[in-house]
C-alpha atoms as a PDB file:
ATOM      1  CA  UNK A   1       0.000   0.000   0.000  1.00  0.00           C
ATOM      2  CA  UNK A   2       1.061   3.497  -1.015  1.00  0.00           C
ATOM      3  CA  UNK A   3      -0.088   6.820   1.165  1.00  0.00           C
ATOM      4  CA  UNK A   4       0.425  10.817   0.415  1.00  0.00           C
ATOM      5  CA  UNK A   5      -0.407  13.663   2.130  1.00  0.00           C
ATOM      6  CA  UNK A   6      -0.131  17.079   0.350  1.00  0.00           C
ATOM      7  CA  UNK A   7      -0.611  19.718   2.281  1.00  0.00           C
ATOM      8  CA  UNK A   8      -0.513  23.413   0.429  1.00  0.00           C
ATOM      9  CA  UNK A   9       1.124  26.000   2.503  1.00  0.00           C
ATOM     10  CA  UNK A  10       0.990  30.402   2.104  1.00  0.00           C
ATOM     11  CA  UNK A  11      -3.053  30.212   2.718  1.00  0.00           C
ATOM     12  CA  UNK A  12      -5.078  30.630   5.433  1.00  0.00           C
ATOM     13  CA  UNK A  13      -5.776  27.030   6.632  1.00  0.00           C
ATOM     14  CA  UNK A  14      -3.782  25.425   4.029  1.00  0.00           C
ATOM     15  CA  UNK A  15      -5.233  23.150   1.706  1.00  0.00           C
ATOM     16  CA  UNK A  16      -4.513  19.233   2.055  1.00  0.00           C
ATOM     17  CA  UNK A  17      -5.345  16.178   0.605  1.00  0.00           C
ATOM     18  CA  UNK A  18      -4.102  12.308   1.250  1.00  0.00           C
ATOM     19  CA  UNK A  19      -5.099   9.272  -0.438  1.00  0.00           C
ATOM     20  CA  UNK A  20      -4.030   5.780  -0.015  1.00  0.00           C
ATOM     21  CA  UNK A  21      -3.714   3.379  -2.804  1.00  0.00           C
ATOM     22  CA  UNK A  22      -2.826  -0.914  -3.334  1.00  0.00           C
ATOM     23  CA  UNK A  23      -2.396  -2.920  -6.267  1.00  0.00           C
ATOM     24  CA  UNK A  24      -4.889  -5.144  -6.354  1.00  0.00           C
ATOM     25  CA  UNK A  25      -3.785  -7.210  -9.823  1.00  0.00           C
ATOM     26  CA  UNK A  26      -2.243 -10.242  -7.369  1.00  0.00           C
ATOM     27  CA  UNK A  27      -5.559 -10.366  -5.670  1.00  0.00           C
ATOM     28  CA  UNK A  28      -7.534 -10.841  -8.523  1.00  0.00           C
ATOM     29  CA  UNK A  29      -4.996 -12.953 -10.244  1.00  0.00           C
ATOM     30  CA  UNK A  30      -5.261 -15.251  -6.811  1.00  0.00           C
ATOM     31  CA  UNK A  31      -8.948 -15.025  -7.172  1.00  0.00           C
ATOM     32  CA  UNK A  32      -9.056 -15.968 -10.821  1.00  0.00           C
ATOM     33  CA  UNK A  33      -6.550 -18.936  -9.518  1.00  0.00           C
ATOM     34  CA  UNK A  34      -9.349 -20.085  -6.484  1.00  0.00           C
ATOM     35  CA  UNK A  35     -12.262 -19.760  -9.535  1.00  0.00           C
ATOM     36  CA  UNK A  36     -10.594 -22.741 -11.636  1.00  0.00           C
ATOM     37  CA  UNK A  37      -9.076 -24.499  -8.436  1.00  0.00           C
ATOM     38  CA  UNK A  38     -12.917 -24.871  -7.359  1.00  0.00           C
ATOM     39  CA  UNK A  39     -13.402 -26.321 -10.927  1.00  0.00           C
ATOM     40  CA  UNK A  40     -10.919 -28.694 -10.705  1.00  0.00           C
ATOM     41  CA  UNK A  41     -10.186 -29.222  -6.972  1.00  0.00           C
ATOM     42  CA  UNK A  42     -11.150 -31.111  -4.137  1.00  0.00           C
ATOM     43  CA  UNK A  43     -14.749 -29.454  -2.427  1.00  0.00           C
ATOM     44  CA  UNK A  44     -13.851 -29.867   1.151  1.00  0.00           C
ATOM     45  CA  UNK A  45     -12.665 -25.715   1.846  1.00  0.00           C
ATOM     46  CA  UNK A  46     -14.199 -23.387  -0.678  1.00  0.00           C
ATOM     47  CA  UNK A  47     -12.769 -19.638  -0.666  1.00  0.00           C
ATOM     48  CA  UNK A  48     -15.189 -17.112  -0.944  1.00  0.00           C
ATOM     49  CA  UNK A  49     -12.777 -14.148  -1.794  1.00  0.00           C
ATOM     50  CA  UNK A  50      -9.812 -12.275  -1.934  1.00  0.00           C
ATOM     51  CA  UNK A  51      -9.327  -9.300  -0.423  1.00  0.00           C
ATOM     52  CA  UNK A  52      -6.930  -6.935  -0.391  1.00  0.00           C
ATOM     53  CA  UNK A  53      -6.371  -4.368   2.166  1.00  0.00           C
ATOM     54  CA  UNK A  54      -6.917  -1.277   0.515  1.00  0.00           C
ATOM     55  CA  UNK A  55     -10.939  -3.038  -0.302  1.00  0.00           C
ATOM     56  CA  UNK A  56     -10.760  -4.240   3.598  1.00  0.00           C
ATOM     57  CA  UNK A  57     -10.633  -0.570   4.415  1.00  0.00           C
ATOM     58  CA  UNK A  58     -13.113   1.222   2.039  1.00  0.00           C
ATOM     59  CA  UNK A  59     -15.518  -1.446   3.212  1.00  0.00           C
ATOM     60  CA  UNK A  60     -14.643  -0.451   6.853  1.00  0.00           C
ATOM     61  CA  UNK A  61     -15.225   3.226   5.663  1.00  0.00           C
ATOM     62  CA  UNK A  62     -18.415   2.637   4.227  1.00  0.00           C
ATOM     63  CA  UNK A  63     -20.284   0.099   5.445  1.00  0.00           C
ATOM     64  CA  UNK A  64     -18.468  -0.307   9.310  1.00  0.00           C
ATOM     65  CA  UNK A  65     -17.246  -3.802   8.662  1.00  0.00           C
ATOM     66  CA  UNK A  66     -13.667  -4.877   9.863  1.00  0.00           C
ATOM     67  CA  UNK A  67     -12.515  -7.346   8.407  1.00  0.00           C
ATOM     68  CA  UNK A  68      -9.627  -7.385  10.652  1.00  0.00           C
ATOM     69  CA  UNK A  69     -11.131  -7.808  13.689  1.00  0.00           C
ATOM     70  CA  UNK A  70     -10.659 -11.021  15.549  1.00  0.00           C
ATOM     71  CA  UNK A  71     -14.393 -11.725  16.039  1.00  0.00           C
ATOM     72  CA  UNK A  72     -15.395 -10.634  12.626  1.00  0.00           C
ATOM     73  CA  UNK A  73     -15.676 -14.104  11.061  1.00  0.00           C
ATOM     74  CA  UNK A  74     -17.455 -15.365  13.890  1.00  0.00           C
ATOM     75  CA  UNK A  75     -20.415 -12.302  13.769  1.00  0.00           C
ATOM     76  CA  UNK A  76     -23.030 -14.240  11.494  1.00  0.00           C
ATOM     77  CA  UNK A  77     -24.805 -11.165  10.770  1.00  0.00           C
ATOM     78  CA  UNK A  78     -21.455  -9.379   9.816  1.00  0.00           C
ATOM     79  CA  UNK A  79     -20.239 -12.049   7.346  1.00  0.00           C
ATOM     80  CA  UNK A  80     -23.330 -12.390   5.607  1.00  0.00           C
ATOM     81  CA  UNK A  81     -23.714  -8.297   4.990  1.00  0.00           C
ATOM     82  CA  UNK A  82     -19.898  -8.593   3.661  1.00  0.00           C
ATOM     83  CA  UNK A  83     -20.706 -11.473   1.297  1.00  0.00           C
ATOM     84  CA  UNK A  84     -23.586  -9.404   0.032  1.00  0.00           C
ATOM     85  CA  UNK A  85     -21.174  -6.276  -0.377  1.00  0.00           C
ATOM     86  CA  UNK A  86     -18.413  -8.349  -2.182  1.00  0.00           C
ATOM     87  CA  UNK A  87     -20.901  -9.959  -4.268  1.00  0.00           C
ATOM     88  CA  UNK A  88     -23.002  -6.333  -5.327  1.00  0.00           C
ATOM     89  CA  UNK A  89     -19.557  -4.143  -5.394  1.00  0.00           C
ATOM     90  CA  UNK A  90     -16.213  -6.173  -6.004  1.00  0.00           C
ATOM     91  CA  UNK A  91     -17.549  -9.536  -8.066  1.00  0.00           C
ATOM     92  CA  UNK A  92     -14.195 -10.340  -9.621  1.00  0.00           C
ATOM     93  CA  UNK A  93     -12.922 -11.043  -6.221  1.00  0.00           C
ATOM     94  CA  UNK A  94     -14.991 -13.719  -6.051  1.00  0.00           C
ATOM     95  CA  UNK A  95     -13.148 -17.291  -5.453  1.00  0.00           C
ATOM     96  CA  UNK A  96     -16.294 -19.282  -6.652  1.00  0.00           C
END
């Protein structure tokens, strides 16, 4: 992950921005990888997605979801409003 912070100096307040960006192409290469595994593999441990950090926190920002957390996989509730969000927003990193 790659962060800035600009910050424009000589007016009153100062003007600043910041932004924080991640290269997601391994993640969906990985997911494309889980799609045909699932095609070809075993069926005892499906993957539902991967998800890279910089996704992990815009769905923190927007929808109050970490993904991080300890407890999150265990919050029914949670996990089904995620699969729902990955499913509607970020399809193609889908493992199945």
């Amino acid at each position: 992950m790659t962060g800035t912070f600009e910050y424009e100096s000589g007016t009153v307040g100062g003007e600043h921005t910041w932004s924080v960006s991640q290269d997601v192409t391994p993640f969906i290469e990985q997911a494309k990888i889980d799609r045909e595994l699932q095609k070809t593999g075993p069926n005892s441990m499906k993957k539902f997605a991967t998800v890279p950090d910089i996704v992990a926190i815009d769905i923190k920002d927007k929808w109050g979801l970490d993904l991080h957390s300890p407890t999150f996989m265990h919050d029914k509730d949670s996990l089904a409003k995620f699969m729902i969000i990955i499913r509607q927003e970020y399809p193609y990193l889908l493992s199945t």
